[in-house]
PDB file of N, CA and C in Angstrom:
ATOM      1  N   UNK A   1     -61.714  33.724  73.416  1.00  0.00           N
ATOM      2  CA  UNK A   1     -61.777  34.083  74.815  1.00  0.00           C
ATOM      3  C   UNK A   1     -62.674  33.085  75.544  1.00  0.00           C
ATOM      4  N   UNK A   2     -62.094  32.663  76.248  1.00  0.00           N
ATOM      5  CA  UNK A   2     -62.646  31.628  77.267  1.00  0.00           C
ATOM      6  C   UNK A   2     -63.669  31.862  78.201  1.00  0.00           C
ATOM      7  N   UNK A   3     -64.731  31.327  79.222  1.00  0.00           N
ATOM      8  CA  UNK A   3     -65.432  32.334  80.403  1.00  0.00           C
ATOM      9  C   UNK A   3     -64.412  32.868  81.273  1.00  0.00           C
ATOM     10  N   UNK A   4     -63.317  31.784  81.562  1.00  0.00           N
ATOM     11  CA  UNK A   4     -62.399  32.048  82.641  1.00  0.00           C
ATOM     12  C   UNK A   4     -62.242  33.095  82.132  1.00  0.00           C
ATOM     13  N   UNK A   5     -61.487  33.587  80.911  1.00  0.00           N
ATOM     14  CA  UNK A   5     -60.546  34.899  80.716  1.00  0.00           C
ATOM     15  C   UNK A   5     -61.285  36.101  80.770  1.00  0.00           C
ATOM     16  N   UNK A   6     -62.799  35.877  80.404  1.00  0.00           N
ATOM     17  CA  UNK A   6     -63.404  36.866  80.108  1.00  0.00           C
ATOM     18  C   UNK A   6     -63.855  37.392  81.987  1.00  0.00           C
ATOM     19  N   UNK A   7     -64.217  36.358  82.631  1.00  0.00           N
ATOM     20  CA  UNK A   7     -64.321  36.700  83.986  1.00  0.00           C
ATOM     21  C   UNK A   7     -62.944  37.551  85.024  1.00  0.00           C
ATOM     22  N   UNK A   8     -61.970  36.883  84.509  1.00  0.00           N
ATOM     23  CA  UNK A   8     -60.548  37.248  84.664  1.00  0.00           C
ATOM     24  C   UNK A   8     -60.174  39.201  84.510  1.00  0.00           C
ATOM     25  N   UNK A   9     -60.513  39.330  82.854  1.00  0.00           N
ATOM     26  CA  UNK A   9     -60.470  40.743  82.872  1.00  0.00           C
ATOM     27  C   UNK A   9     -61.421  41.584  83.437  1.00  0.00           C
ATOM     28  N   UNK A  10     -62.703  41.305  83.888  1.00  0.00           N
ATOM     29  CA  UNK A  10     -63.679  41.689  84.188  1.00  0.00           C
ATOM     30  C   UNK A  10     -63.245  42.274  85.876  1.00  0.00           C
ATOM     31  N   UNK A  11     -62.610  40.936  86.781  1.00  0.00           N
ATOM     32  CA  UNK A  11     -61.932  41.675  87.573  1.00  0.00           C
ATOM     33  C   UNK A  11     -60.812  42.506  88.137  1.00  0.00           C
ATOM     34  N   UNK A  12     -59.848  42.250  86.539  1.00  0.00           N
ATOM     35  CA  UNK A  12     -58.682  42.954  86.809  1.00  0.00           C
ATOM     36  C   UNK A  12     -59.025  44.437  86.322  1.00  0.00           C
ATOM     37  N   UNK A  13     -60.346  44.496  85.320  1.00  0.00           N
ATOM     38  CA  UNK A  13     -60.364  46.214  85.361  1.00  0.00           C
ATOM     39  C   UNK A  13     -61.435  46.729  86.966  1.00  0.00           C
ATOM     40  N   UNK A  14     -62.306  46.079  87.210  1.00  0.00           N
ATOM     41  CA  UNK A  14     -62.268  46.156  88.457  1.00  0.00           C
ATOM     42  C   UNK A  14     -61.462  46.821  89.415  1.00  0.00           C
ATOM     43  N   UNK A  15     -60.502  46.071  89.880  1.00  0.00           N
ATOM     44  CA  UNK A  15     -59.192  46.163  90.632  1.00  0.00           C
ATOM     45  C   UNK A  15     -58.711  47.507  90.118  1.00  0.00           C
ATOM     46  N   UNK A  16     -58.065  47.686  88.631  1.00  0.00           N
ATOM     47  CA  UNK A  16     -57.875  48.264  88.036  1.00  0.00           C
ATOM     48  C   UNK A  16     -58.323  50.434  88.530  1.00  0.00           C
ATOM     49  N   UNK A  17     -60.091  50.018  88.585  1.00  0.00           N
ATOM     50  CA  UNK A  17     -60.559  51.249  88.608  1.00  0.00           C
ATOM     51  C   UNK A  17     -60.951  51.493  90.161  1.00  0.00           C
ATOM     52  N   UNK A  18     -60.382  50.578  91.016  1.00  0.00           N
ATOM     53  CA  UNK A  18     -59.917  50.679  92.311  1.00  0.00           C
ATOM     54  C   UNK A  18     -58.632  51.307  92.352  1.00  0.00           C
ATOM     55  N   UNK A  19     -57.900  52.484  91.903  1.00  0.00           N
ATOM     56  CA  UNK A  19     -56.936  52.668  92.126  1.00  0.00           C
ATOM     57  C   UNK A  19     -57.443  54.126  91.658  1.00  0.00           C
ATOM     58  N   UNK A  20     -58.023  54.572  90.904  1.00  0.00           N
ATOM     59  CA  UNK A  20     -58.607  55.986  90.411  1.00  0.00           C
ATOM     60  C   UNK A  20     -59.256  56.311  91.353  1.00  0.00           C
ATOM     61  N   UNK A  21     -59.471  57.702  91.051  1.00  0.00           N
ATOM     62  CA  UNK A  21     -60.292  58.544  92.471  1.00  0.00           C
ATOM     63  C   UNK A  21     -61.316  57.989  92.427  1.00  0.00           C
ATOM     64  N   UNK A  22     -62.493  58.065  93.844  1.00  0.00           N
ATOM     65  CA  UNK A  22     -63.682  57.873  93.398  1.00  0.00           C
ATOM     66  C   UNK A  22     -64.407  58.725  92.365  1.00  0.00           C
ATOM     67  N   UNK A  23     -64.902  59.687  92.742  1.00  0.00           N
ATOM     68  CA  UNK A  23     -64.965  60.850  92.039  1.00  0.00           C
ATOM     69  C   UNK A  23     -64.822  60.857  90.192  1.00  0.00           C
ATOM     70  N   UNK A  24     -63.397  60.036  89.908  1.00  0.00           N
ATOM     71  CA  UNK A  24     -63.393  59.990  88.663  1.00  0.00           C
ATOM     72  C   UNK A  24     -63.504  58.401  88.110  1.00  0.00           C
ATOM     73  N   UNK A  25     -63.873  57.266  88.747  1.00  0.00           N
ATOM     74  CA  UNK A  25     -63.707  55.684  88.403  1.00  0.00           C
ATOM     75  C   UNK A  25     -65.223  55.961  87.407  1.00  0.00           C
ATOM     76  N   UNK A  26     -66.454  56.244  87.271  1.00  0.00           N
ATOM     77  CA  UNK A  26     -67.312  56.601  86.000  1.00  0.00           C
ATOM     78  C   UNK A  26     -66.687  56.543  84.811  1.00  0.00           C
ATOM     79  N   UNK A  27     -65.784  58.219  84.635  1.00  0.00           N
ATOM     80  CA  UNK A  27     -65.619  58.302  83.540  1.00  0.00           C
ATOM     81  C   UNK A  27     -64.647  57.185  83.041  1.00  0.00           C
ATOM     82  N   UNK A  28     -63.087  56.853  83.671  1.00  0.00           N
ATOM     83  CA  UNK A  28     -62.014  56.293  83.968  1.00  0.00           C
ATOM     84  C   UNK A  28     -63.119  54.742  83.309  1.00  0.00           C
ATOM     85  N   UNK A  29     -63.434  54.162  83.535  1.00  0.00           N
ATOM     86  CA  UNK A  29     -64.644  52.898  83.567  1.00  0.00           C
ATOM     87  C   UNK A  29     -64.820  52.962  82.156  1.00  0.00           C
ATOM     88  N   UNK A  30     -65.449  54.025  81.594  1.00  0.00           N
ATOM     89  CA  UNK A  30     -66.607  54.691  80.579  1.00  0.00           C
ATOM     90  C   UNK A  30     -65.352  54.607  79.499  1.00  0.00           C
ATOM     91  N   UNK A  31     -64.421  54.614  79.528  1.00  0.00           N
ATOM     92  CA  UNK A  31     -63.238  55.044  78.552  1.00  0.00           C
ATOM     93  C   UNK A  31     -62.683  53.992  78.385  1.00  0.00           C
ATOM     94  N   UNK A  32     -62.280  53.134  79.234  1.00  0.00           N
ATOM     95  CA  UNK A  32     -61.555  52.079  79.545  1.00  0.00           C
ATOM     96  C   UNK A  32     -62.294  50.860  78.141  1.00  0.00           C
ATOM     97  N   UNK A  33     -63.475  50.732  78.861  1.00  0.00           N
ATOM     98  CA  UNK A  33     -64.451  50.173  78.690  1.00  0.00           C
ATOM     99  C   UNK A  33     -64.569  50.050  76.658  1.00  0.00           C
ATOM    100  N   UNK A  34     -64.721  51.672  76.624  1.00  0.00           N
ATOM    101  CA  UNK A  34     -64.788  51.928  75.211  1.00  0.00           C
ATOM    102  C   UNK A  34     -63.828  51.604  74.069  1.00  0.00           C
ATOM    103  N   UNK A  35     -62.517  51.324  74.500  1.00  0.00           N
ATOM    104  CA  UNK A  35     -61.764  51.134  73.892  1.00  0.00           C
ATOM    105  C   UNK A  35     -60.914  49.697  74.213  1.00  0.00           C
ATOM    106  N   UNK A  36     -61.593  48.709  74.489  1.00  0.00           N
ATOM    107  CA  UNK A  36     -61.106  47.769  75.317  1.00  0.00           C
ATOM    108  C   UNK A  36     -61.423  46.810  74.071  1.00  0.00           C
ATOM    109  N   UNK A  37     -60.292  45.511  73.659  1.00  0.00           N
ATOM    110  CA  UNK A  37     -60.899  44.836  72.830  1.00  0.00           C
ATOM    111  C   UNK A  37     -62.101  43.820  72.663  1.00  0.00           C
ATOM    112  N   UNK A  38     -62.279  43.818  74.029  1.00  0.00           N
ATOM    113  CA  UNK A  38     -63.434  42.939  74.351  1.00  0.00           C
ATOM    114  C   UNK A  38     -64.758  43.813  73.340  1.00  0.00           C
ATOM    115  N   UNK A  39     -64.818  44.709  73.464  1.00  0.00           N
ATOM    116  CA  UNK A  39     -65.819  45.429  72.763  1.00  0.00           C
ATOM    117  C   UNK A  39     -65.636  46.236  71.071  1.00  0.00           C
ATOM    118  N   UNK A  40     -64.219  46.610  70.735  1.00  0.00           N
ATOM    119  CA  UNK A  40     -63.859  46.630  69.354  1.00  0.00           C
ATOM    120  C   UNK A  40     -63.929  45.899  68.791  1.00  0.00           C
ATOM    121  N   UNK A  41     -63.429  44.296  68.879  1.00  0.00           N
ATOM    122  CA  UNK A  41     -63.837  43.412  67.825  1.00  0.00           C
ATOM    123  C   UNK A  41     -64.892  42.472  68.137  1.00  0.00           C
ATOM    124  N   UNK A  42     -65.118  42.402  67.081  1.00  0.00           N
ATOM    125  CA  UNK A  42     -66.879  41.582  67.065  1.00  0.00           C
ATOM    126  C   UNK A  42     -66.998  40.493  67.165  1.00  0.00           C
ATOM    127  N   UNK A  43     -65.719  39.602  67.125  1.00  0.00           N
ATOM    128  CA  UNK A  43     -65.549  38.205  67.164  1.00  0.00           C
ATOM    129  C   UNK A  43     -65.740  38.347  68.940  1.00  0.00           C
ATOM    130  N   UNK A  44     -65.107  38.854  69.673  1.00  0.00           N
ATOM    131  CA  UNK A  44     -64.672  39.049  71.242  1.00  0.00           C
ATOM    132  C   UNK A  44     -66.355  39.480  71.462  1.00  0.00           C
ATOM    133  N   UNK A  45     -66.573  40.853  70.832  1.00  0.00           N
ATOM    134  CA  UNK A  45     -67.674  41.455  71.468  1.00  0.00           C
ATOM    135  C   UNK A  45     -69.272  40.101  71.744  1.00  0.00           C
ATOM    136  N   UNK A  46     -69.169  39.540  71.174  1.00  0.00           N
ATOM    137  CA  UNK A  46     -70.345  38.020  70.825  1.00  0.00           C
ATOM    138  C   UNK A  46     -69.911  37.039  71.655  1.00  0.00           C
ATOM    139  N   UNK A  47     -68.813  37.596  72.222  1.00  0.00           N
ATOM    140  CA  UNK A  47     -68.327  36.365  73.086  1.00  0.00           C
ATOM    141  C   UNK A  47     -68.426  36.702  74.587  1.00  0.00           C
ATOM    142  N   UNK A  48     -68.422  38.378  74.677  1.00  0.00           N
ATOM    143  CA  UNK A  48     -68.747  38.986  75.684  1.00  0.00           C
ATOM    144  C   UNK A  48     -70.223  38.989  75.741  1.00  0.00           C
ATOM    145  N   UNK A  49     -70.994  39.104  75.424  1.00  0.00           N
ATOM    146  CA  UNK A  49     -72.551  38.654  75.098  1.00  0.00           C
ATOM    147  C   UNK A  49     -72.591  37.156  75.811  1.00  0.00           C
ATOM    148  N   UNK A  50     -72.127  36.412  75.347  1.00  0.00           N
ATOM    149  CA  UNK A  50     -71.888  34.687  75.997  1.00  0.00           C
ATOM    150  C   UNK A  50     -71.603  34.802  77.331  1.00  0.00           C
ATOM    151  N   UNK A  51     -70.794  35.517  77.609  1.00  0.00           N
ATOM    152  CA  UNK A  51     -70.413  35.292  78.743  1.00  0.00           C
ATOM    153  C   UNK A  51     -70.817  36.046  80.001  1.00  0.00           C
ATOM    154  N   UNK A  52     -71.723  36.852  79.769  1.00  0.00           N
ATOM    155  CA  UNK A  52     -71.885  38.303  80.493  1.00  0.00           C
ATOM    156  C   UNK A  52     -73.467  37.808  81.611  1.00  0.00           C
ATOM    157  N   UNK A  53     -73.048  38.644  82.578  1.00  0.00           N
ATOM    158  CA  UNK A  53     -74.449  38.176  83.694  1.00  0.00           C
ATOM    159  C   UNK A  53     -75.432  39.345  82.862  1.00  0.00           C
ATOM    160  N   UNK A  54     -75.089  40.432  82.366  1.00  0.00           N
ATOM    161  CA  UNK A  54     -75.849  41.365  81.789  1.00  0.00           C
ATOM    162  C   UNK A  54     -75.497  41.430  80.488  1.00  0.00           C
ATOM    163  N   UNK A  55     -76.151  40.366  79.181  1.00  0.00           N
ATOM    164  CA  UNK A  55     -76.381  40.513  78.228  1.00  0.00           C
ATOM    165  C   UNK A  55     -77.321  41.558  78.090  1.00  0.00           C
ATOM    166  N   UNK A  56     -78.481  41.753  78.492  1.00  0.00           N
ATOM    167  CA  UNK A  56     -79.569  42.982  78.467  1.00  0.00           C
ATOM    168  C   UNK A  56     -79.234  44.224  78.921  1.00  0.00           C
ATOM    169  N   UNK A  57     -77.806  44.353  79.245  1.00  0.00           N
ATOM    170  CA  UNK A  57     -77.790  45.683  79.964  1.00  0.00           C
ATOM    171  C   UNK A  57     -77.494  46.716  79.098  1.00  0.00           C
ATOM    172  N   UNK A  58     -77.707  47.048  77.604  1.00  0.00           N
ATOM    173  CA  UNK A  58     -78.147  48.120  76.379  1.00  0.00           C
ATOM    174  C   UNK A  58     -79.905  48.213  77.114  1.00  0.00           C
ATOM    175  N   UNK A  59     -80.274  47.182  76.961  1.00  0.00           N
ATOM    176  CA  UNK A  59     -81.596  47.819  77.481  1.00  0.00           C
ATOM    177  C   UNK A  59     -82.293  48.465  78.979  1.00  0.00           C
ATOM    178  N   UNK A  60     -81.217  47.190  79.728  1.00  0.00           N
ATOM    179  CA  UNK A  60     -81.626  47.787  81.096  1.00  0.00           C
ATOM    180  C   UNK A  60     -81.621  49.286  81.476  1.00  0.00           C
ATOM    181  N   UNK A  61     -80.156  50.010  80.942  1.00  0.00           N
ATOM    182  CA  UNK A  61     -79.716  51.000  80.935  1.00  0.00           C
ATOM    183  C   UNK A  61     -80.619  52.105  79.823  1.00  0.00           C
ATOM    184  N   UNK A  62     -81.245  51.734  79.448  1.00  0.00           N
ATOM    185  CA  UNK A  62     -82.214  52.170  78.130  1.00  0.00           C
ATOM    186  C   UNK A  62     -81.506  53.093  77.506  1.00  0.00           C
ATOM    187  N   UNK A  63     -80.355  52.568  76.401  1.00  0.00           N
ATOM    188  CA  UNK A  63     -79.446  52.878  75.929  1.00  0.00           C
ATOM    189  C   UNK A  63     -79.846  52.253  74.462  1.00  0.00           C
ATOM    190  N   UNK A  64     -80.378  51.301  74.126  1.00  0.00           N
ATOM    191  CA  UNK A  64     -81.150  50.917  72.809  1.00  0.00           C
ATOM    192  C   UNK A  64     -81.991  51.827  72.456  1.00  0.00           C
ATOM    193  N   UNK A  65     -81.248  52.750  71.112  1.00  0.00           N
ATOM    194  CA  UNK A  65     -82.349  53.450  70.062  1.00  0.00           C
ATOM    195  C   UNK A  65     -82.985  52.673  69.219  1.00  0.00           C
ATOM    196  N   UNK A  66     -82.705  51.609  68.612  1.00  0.00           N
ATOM    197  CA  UNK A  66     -83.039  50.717  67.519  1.00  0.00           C
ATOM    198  C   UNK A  66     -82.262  51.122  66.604  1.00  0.00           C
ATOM    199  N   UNK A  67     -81.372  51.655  66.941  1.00  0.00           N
ATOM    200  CA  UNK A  67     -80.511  52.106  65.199  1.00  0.00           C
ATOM    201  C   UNK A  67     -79.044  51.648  65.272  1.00  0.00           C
ATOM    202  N   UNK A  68     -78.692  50.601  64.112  1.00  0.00           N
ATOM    203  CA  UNK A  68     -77.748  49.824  64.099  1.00  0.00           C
ATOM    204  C   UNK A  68     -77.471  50.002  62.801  1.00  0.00           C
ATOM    205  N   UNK A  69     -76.447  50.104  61.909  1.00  0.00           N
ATOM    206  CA  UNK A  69     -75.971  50.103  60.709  1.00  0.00           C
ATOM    207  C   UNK A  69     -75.677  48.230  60.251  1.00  0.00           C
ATOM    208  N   UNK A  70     -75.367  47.535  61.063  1.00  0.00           N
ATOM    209  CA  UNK A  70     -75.118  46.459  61.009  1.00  0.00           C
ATOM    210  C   UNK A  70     -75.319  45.677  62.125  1.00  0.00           C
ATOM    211  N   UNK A  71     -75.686  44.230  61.997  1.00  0.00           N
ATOM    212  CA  UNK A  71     -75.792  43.145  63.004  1.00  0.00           C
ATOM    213  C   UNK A  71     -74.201  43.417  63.625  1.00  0.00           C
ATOM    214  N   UNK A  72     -73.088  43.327  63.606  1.00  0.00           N
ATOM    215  CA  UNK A  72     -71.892  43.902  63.735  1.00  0.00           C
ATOM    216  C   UNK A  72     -71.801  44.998  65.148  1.00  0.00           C
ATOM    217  N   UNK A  73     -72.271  46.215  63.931  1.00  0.00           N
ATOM    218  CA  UNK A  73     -72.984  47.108  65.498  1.00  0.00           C
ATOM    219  C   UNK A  73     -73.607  47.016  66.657  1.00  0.00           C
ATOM    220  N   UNK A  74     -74.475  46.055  66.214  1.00  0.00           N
ATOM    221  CA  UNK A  74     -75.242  45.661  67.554  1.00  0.00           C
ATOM    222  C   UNK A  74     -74.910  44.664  68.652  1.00  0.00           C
ATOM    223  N   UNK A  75     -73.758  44.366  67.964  1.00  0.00           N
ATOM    224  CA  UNK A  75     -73.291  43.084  69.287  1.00  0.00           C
ATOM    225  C   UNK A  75     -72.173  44.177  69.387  1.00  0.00           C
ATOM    226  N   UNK A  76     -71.185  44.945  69.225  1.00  0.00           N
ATOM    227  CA  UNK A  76     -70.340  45.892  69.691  1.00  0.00           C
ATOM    228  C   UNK A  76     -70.440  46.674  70.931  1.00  0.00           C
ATOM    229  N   UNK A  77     -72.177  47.562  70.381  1.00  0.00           N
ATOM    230  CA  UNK A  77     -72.964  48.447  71.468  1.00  0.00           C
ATOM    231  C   UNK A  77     -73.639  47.450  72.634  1.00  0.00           C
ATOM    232  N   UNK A  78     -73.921  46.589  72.436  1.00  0.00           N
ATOM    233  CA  UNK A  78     -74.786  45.896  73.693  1.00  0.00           C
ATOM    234  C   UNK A  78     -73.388  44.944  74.299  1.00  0.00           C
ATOM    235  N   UNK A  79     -72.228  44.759  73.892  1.00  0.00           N
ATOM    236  CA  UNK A  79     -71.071  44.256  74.534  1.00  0.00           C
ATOM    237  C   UNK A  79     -70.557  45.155  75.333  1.00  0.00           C
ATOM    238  N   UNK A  80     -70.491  46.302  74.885  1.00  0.00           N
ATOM    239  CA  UNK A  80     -69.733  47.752  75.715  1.00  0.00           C
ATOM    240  C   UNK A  80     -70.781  47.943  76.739  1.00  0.00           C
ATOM    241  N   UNK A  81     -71.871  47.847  76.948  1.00  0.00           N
ATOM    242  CA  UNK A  81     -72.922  47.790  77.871  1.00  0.00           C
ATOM    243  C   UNK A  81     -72.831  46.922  79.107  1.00  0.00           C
ATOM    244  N   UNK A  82     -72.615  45.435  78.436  1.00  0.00           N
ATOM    245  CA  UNK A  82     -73.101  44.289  79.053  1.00  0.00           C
ATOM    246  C   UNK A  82     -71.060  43.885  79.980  1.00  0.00           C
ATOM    247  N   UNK A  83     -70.196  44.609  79.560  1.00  0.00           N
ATOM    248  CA  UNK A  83     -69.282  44.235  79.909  1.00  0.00           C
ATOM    249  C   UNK A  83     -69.085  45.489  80.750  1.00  0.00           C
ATOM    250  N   UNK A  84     -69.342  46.409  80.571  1.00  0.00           N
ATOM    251  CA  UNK A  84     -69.343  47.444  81.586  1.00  0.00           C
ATOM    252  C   UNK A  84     -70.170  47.200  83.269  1.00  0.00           C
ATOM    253  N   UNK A  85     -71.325  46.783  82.724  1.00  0.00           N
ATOM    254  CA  UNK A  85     -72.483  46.260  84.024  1.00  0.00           C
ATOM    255  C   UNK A  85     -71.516  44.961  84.749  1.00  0.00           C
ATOM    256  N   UNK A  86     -71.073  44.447  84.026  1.00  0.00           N
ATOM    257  CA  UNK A  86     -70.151  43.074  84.547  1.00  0.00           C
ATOM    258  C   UNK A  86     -69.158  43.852  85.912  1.00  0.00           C
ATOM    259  N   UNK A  87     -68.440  44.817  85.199  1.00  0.00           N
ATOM    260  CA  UNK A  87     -67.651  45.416  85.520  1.00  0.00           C
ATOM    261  C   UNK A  87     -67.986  46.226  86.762  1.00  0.00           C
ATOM    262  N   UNK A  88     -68.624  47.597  87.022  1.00  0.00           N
ATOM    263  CA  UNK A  88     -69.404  47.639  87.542  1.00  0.00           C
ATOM    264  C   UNK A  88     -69.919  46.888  89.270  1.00  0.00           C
ATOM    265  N   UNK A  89     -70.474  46.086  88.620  1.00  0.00           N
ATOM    266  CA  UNK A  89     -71.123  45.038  89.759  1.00  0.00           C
ATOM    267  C   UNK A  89     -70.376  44.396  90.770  1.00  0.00           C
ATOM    268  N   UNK A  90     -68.540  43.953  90.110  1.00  0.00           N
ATOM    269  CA  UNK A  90     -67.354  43.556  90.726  1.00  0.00           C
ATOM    270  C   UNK A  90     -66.706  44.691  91.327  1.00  0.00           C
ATOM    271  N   UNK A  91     -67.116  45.819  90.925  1.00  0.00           N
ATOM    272  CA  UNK A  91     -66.230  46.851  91.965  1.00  0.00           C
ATOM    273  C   UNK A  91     -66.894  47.721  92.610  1.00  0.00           C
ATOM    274  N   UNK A  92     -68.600  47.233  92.942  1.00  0.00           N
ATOM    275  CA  UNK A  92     -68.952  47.458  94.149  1.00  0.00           C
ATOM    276  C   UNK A  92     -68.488  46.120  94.907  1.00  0.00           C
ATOM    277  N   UNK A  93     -68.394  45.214  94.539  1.00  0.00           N
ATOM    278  CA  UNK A  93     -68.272  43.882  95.055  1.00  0.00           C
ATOM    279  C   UNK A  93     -66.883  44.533  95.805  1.00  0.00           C
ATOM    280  N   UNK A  94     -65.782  44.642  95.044  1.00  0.00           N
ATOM    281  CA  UNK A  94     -64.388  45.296  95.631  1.00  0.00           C
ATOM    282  C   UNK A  94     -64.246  46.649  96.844  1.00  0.00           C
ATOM    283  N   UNK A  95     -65.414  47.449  96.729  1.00  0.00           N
ATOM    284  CA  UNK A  95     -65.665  48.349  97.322  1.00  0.00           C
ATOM    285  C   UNK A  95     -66.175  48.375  98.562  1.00  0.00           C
ATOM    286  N   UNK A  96     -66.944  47.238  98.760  1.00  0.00           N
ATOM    287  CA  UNK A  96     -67.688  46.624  99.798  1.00  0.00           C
ATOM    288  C   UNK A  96     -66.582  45.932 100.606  1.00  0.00           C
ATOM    289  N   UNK A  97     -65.877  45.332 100.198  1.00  0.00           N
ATOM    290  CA  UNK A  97     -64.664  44.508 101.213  1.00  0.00           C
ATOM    291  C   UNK A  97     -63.949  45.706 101.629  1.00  0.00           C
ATOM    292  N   UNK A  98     -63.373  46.850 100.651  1.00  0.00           N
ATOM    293  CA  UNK A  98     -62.509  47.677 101.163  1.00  0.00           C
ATOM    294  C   UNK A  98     -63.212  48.163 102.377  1.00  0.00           C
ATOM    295  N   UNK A  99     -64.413  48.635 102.097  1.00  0.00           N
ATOM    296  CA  UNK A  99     -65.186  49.056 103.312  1.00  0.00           C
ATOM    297  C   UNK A  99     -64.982  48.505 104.596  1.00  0.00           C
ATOM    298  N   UNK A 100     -65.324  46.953 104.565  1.00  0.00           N
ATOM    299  CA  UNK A 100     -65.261  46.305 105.418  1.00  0.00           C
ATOM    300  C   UNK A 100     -64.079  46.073 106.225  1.00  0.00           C
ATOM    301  N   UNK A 101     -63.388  46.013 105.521  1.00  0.00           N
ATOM    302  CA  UNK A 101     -61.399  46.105 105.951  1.00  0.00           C
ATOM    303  C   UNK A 101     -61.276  47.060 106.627  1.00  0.00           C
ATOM    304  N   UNK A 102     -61.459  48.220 105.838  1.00  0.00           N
ATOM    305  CA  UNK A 102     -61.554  49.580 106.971  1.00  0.00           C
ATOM    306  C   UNK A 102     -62.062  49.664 108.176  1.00  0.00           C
ATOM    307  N   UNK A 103     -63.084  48.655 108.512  1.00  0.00           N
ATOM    308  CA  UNK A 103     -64.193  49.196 109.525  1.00  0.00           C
ATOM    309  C   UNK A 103     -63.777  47.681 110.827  1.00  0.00           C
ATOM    310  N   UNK A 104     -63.291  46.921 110.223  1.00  0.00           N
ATOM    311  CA  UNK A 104     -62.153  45.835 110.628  1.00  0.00           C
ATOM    312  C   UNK A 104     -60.946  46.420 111.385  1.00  0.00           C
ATOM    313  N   UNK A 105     -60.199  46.972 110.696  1.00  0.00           N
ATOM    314  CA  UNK A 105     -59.093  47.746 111.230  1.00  0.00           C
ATOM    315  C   UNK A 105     -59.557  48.577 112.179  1.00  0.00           C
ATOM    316  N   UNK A 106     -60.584  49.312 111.974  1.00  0.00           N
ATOM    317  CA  UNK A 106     -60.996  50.687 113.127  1.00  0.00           C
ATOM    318  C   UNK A 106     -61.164  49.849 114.247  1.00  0.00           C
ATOM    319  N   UNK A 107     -62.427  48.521 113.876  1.00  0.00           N
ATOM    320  CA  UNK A 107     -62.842  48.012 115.333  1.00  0.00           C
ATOM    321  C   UNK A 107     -61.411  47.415 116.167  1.00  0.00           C
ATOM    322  N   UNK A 108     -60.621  47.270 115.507  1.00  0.00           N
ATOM    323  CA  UNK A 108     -59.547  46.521 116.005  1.00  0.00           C
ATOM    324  C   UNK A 108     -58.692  47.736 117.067  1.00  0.00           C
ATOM    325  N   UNK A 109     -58.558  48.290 116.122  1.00  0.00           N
ATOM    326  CA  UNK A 109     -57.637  49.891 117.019  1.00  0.00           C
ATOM    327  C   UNK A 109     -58.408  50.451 118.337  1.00  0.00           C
ATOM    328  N   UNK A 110     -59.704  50.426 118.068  1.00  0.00           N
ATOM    329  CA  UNK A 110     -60.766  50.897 119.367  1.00  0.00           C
ATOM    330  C   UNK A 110     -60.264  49.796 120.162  1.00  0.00           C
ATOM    331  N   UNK A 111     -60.780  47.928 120.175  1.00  0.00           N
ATOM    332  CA  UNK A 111     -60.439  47.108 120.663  1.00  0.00           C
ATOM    333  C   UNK A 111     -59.339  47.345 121.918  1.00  0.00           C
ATOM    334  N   UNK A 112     -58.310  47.627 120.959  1.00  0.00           N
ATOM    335  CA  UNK A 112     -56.671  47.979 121.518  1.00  0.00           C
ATOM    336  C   UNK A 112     -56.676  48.821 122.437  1.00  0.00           C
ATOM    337  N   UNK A 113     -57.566  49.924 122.202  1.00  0.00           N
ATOM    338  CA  UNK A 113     -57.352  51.334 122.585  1.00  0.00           C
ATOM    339  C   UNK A 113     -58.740  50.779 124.171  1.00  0.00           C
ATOM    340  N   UNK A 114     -59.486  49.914 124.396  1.00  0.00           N
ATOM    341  CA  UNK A 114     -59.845  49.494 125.260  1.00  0.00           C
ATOM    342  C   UNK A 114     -59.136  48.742 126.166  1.00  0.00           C
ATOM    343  N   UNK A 115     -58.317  48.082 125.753  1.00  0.00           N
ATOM    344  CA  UNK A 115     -57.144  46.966 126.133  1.00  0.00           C
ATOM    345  C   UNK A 115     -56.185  47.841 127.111  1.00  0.00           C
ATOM    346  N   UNK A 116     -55.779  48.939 126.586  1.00  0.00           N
ATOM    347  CA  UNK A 116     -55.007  49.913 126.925  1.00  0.00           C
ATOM    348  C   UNK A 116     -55.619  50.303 128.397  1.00  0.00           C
ATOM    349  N   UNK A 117     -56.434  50.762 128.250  1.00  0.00           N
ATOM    350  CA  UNK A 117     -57.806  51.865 129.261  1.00  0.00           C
ATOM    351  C   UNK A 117     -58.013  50.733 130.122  1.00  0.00           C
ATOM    352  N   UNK A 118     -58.366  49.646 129.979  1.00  0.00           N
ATOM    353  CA  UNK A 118     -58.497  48.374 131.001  1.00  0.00           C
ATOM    354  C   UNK A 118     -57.263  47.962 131.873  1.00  0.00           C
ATOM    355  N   UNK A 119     -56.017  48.095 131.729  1.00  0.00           N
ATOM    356  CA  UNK A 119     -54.890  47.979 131.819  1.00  0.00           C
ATOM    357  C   UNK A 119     -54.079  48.870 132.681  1.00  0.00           C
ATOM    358  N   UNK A 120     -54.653  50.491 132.770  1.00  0.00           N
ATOM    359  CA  UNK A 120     -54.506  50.926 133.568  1.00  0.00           C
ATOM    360  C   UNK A 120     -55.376  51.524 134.492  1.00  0.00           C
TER     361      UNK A 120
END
């Protein structure tokens, strides 16, 4: 996995959990996330570590017990972390434009709806 690709899926689940309720994009995220190969295999998961703005985010999230059965484990659990925070971070990023679009469109319709009122 490349940075490109890894940046790539990062915003297509993004996008992705832009389509779920708000209400439920957490859990929807939380699941996704868990079963995603970026984080099942360990070759990917070390690569998601490489590539991630939040390698630390097992700890940020203070989600590190210290208990790992294997070096294996521990790049698995801090990948599902660190690719989630990735994740995350891009769909407030996504959330913020929708916002803005919305509030774009409104000013525009008021605009109109002045245009109108001036007009007659």
């Amino acid at each position: 996995m490349t940075e490109q690709e890894y940046w790539q899926e990062v915003r297509d689940m993004a996008k992705a959990a832009l389509d779920e309720p708000r209400d439920e994009r957490h859990d929807w995220l939380w699941e996704s996330v868990d079963g995603h190969e970026f984080v099942i295999y360990t070759h990917k998961a070390r690569l998601v570590l490489l590539h991630s703005k939040n390698e630390d985010a097992i700890f940020d999230e203070g989600m590190w017990d210290g208990q790992a059965s294997s070096m294996l484990d521990v790049y698995t659990k801090a990948a599902f972390f660190a690719f989630l925070a990735d994740i995350r971070e891009e769909l407030s990023s996504l959330e913020d434009e929708e916002e803005d679009e919305v509030e774009d469109e409104e000013d525009e319709v008021e605009d109109e709806e002045d245009e109108v009122e001036d007009e007659e």
